[in-house]
PDB file of N, CA and C in Angstrom:
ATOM      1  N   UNK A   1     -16.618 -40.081  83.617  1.00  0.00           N
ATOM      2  CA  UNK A   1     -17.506 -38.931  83.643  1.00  0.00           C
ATOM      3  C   UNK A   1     -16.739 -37.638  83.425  1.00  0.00           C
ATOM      4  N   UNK A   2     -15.525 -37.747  83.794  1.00  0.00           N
ATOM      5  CA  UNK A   2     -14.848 -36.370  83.741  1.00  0.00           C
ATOM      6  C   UNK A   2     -14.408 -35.916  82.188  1.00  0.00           C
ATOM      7  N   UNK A   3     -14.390 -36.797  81.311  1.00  0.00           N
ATOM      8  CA  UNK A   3     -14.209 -37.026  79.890  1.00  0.00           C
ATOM      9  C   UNK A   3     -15.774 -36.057  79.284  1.00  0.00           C
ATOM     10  N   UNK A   4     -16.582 -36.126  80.046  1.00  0.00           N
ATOM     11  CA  UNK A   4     -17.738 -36.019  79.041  1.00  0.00           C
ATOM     12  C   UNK A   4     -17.888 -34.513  79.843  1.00  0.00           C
ATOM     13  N   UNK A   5     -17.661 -34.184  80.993  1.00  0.00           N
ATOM     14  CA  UNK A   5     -17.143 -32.736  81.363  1.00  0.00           C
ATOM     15  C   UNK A   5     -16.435 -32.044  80.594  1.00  0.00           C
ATOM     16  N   UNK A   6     -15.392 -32.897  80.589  1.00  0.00           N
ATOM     17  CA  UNK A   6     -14.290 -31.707  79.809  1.00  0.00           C
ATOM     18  C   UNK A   6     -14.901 -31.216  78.198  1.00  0.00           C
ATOM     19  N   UNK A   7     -15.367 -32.369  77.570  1.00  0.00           N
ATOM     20  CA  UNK A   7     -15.850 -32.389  76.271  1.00  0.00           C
ATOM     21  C   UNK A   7     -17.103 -31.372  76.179  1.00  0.00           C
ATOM     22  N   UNK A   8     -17.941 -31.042  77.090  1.00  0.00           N
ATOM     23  CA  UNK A   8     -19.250 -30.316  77.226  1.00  0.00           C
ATOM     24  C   UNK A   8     -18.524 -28.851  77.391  1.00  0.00           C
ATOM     25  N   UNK A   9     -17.377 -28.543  78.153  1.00  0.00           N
ATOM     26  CA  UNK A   9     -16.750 -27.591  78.038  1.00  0.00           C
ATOM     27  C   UNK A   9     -15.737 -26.688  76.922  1.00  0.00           C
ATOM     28  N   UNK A  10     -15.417 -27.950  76.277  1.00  0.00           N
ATOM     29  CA  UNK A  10     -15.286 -27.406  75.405  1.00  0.00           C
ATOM     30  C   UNK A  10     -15.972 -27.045  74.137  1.00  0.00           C
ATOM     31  N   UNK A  11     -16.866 -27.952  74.511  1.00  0.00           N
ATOM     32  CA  UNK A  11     -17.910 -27.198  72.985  1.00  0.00           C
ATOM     33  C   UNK A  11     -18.448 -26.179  73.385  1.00  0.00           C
ATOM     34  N   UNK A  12     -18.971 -26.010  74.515  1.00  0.00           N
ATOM     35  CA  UNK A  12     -19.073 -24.797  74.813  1.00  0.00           C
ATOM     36  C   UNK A  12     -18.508 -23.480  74.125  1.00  0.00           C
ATOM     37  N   UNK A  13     -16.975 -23.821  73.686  1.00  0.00           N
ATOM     38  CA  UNK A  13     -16.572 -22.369  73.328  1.00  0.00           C
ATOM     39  C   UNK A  13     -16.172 -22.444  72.087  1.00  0.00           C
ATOM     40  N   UNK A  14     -16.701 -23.542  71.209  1.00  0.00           N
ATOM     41  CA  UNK A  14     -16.657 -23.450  69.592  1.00  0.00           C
ATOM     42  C   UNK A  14     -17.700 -23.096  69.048  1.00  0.00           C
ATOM     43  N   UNK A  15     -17.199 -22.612  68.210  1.00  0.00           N
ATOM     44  CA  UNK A  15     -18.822 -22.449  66.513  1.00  0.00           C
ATOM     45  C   UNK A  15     -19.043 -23.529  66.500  1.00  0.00           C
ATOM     46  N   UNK A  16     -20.029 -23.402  65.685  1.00  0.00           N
ATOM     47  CA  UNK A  16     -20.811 -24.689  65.152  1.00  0.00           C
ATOM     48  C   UNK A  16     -19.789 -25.571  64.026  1.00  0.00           C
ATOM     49  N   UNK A  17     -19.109 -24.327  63.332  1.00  0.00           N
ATOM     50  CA  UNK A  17     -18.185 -25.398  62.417  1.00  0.00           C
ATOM     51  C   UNK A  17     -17.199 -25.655  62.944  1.00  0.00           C
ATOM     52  N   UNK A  18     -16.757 -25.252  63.756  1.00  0.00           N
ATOM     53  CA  UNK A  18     -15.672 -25.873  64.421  1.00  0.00           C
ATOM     54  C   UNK A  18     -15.825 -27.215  65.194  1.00  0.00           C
ATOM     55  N   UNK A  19     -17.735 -27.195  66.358  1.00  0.00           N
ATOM     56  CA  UNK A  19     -18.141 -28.248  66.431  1.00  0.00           C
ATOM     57  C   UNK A  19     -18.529 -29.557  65.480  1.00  0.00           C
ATOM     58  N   UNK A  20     -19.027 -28.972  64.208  1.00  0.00           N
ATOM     59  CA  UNK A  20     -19.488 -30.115  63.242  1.00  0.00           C
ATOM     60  C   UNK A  20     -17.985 -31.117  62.966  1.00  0.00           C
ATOM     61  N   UNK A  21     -17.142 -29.570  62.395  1.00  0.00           N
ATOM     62  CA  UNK A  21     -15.792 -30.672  62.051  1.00  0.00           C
ATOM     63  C   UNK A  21     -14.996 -31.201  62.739  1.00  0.00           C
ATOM     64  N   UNK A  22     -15.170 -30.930  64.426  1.00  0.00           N
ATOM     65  CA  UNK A  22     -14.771 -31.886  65.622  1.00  0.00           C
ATOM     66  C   UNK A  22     -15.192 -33.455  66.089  1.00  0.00           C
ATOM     67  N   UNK A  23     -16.822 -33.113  65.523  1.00  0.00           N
ATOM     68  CA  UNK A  23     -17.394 -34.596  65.813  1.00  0.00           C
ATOM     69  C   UNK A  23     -17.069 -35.232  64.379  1.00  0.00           C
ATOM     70  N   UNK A  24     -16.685 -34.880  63.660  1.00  0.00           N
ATOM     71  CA  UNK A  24     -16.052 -35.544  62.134  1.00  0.00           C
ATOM     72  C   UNK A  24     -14.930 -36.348  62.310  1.00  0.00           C
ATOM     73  N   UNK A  25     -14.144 -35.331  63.208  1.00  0.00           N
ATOM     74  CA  UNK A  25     -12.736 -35.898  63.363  1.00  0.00           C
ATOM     75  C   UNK A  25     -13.078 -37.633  64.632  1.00  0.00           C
ATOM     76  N   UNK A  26     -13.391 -37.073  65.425  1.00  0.00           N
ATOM     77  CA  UNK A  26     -13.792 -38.092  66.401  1.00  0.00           C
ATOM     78  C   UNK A  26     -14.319 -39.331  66.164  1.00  0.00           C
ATOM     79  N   UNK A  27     -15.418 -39.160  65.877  1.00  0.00           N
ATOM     80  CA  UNK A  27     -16.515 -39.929  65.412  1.00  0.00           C
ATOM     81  C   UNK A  27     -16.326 -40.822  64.412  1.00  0.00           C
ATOM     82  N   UNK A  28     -16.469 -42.053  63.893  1.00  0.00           N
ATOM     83  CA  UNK A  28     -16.646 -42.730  62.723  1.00  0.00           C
ATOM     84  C   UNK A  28     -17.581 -42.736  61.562  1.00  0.00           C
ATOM     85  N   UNK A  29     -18.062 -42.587  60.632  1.00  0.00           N
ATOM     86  CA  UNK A  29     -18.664 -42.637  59.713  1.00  0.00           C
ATOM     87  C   UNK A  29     -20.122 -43.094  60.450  1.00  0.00           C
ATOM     88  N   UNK A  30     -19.833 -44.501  60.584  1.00  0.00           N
ATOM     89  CA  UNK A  30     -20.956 -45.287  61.759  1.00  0.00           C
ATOM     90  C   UNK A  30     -21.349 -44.914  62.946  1.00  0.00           C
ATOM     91  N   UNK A  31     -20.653 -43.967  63.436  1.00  0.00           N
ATOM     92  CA  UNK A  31     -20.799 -43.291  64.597  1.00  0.00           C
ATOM     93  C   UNK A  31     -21.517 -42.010  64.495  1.00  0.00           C
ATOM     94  N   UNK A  32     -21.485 -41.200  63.418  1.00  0.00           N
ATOM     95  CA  UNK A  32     -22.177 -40.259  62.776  1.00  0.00           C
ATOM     96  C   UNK A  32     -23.905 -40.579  62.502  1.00  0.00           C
ATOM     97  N   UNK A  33     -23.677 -41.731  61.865  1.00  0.00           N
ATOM     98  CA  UNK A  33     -24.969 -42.207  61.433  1.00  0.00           C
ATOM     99  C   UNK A  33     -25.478 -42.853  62.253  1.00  0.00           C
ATOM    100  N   UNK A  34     -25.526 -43.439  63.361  1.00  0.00           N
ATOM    101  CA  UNK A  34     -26.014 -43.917  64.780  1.00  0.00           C
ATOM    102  C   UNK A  34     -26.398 -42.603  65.620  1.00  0.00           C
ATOM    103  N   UNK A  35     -25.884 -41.361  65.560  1.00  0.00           N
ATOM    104  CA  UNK A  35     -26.119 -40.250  66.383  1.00  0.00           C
ATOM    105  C   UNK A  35     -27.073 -39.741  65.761  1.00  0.00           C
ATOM    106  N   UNK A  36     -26.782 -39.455  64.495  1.00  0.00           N
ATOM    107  CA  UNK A  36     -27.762 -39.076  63.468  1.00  0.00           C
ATOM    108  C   UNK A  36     -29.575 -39.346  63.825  1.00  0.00           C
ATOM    109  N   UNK A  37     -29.561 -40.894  63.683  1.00  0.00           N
ATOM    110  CA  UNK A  37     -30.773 -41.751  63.510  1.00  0.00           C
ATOM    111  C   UNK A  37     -31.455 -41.544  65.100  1.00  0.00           C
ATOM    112  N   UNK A  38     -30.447 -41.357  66.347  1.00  0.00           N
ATOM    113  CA  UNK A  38     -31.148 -41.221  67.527  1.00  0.00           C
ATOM    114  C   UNK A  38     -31.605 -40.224  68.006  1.00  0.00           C
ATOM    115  N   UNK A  39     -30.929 -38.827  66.763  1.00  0.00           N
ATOM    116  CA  UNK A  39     -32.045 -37.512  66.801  1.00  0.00           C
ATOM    117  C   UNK A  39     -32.859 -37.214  65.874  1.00  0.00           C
ATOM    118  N   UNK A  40     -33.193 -38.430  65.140  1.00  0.00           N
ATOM    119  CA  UNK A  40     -34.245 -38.602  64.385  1.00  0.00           C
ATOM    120  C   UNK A  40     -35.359 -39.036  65.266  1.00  0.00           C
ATOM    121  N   UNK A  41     -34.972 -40.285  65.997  1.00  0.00           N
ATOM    122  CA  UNK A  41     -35.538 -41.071  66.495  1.00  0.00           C
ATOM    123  C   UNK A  41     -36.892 -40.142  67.542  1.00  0.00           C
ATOM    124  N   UNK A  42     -35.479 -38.987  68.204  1.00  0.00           N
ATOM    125  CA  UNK A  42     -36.260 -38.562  69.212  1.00  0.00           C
ATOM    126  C   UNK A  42     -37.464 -37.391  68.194  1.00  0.00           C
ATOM    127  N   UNK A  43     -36.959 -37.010  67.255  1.00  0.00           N
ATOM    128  CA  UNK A  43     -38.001 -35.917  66.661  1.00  0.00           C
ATOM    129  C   UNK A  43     -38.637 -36.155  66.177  1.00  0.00           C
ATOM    130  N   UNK A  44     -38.901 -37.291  65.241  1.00  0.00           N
ATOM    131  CA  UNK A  44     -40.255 -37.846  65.489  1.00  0.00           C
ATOM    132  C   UNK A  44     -41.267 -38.659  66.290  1.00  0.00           C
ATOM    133  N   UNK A  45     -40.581 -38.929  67.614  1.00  0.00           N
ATOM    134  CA  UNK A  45     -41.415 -38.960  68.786  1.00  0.00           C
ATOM    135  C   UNK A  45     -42.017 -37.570  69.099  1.00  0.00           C
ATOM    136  N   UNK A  46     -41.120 -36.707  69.584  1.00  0.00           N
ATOM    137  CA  UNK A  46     -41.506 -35.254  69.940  1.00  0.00           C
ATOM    138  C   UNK A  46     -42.637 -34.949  68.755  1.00  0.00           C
ATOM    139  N   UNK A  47     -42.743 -35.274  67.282  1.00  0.00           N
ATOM    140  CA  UNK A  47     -44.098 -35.155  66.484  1.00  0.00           C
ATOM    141  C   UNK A  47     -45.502 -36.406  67.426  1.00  0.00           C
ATOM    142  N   UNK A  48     -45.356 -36.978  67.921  1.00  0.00           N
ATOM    143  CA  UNK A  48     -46.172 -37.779  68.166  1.00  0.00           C
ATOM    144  C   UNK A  48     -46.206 -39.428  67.218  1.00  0.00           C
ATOM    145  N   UNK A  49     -45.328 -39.529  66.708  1.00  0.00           N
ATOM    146  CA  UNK A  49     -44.997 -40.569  65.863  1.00  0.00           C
ATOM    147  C   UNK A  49     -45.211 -41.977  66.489  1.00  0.00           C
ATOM    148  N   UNK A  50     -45.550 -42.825  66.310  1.00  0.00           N
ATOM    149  CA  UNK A  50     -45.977 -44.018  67.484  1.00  0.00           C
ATOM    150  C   UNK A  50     -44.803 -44.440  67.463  1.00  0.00           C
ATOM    151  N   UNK A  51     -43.990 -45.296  68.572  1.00  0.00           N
ATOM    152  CA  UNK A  51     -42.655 -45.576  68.560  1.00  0.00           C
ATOM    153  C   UNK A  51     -42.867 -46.942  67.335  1.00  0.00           C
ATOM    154  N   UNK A  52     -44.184 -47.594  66.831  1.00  0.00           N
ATOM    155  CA  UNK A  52     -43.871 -48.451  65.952  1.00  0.00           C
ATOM    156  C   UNK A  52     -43.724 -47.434  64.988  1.00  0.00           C
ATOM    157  N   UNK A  53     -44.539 -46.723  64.721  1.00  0.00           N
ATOM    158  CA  UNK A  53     -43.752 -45.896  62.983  1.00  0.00           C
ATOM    159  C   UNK A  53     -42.527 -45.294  62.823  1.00  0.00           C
ATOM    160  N   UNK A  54     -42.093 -44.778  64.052  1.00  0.00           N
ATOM    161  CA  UNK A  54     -40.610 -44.589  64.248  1.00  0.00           C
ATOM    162  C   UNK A  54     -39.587 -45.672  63.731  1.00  0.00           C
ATOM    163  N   UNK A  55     -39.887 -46.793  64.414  1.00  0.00           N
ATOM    164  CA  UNK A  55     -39.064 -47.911  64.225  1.00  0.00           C
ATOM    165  C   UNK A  55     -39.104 -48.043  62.812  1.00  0.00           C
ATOM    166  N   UNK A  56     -40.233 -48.584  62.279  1.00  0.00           N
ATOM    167  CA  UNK A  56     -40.699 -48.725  60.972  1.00  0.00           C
ATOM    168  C   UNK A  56     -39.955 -47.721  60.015  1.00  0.00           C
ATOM    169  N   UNK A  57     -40.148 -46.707  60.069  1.00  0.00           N
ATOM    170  CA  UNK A  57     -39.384 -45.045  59.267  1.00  0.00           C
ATOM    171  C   UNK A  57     -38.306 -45.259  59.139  1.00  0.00           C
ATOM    172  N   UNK A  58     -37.124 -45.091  60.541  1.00  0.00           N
ATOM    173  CA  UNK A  58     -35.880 -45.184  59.700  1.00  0.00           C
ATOM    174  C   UNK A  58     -35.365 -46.927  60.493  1.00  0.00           C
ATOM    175  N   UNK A  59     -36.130 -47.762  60.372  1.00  0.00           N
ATOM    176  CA  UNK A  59     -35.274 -49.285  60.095  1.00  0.00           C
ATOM    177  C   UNK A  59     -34.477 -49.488  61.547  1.00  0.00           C
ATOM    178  N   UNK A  60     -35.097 -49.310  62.496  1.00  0.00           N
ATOM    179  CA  UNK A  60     -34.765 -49.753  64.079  1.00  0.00           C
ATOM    180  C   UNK A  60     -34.867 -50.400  64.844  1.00  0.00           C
ATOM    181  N   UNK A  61     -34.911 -51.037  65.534  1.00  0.00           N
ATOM    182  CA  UNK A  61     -35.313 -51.774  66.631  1.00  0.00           C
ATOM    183  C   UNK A  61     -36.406 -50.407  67.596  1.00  0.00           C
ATOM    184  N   UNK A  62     -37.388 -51.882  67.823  1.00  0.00           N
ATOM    185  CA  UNK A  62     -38.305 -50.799  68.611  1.00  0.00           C
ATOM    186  C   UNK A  62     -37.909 -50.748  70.362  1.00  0.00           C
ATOM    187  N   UNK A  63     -36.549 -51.053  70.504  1.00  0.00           N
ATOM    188  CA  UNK A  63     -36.508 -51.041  71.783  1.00  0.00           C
ATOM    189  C   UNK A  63     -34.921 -50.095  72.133  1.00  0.00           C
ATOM    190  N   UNK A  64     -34.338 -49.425  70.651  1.00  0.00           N
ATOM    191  CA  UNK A  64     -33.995 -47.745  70.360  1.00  0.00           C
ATOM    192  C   UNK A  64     -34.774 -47.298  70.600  1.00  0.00           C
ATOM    193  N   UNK A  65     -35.819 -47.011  70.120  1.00  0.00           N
ATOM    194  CA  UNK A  65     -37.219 -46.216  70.173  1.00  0.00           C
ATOM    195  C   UNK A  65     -37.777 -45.873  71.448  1.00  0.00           C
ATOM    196  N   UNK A  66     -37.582 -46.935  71.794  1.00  0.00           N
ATOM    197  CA  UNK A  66     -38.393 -46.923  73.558  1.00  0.00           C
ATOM    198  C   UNK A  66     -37.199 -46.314  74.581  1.00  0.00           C
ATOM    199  N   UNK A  67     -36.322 -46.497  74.318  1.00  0.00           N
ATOM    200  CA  UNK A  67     -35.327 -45.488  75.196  1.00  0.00           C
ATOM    201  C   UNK A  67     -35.548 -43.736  74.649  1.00  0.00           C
ATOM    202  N   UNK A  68     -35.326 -43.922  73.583  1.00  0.00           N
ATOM    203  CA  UNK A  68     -35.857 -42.127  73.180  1.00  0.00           C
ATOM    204  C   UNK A  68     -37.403 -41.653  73.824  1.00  0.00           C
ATOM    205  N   UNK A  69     -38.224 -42.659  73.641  1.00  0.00           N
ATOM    206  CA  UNK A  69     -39.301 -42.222  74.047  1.00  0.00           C
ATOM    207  C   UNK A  69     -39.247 -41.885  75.902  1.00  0.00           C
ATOM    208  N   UNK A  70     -38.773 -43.183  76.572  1.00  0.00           N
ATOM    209  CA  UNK A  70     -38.498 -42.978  78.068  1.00  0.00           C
ATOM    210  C   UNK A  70     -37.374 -41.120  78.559  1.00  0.00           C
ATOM    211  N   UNK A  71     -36.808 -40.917  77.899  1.00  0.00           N
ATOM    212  CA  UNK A  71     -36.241 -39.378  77.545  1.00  0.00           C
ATOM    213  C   UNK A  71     -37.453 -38.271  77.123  1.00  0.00           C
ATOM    214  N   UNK A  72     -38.317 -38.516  76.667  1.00  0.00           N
ATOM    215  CA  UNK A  72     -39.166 -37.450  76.352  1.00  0.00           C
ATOM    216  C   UNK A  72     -40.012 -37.379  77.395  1.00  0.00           C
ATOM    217  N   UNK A  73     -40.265 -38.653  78.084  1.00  0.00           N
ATOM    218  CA  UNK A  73     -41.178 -38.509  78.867  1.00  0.00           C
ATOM    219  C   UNK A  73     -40.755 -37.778  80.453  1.00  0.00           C
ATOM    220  N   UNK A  74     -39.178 -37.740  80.596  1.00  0.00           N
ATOM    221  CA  UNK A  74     -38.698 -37.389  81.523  1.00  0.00           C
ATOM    222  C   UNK A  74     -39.462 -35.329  81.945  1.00  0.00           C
ATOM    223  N   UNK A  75     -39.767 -35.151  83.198  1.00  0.00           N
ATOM    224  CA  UNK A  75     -39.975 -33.547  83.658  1.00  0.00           C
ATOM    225  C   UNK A  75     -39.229 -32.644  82.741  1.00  0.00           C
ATOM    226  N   UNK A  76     -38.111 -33.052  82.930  1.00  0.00           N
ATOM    227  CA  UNK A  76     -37.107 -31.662  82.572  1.00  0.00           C
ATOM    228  C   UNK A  76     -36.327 -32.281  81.604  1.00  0.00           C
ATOM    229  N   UNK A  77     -36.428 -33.129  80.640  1.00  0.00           N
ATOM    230  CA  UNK A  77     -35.462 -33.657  79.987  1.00  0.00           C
ATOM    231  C   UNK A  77     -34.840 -32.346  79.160  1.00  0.00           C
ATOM    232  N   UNK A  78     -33.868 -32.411  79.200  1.00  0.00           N
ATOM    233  CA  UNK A  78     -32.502 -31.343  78.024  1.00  0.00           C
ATOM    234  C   UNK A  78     -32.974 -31.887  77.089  1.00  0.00           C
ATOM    235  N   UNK A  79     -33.413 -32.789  76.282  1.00  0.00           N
ATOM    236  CA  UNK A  79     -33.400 -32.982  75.216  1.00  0.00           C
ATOM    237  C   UNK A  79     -34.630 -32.735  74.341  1.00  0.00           C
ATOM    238  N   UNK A  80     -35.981 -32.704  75.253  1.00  0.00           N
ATOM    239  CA  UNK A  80     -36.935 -32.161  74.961  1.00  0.00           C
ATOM    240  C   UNK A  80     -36.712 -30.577  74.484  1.00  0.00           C
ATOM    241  N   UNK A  81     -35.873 -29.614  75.378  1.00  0.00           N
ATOM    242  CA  UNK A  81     -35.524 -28.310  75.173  1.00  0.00           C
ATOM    243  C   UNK A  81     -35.162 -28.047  74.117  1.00  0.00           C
ATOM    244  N   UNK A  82     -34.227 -28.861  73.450  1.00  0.00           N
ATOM    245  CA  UNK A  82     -33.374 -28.772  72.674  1.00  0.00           C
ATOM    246  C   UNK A  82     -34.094 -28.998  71.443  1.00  0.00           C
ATOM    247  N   UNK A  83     -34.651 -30.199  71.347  1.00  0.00           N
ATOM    248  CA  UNK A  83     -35.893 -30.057  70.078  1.00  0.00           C
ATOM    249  C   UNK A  83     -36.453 -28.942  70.320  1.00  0.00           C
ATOM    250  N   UNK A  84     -37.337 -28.197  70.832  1.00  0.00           N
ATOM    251  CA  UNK A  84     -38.337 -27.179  70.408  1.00  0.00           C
ATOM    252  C   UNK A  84     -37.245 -25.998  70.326  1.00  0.00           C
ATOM    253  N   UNK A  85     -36.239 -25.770  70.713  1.00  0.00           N
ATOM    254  CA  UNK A  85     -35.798 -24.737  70.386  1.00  0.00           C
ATOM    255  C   UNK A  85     -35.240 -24.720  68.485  1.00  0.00           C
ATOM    256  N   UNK A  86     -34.967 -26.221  68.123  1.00  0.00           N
ATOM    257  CA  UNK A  86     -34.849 -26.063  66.800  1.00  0.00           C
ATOM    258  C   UNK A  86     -36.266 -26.208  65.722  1.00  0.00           C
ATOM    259  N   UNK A  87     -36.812 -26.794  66.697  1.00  0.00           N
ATOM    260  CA  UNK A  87     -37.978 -26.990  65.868  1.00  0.00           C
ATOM    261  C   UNK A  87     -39.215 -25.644  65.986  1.00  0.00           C
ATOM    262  N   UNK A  88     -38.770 -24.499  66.494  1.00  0.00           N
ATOM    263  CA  UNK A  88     -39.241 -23.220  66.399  1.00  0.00           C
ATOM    264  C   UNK A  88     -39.057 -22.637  64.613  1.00  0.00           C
TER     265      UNK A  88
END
């Protein structure tokens, strides 16, 4: 847990390009595109997307889907925030 502290802290105090080309360095190709697809996943739930057309859309298992969806449904989820602030 203290790994994912330190890491939240430090993005904290980068740009965005400094963040993009950090998770470049880190990350794998496959690892990119797995992160990618699970903030897909969640934004077209947040549209109302049925978790089968989700699945269906970008080629998932519908039980990815159902974890994104169990996150939206959360009170206060961060991640709900975080969509509408981009999707403004």
């Amino acid at each position: 847990m203290q790994s994912i502290e330190e890491l939240s802290l430090l993005l904290s105090d980068m740009t965005k390009k400094e963040i993009n080309a950090f998770l470049h360095e880190i990350l794998t190709d496959s690892e990119i595109v797995d992160l990618s697809k699970r903030w897909r996943i969640l934004k077209l739930l947040n549209k109302n997307f049925t978790q089968r057309e989700v699945a269906k859309e970008l080629g998932v298992s519908l039980c990815k889907v159902t974890r994104g969806a169990k996150i939206l449904k959360k009170q206060n989820a961060v991640t709900k925030n975080m969509i509408r602030k981009i999707e403004k």
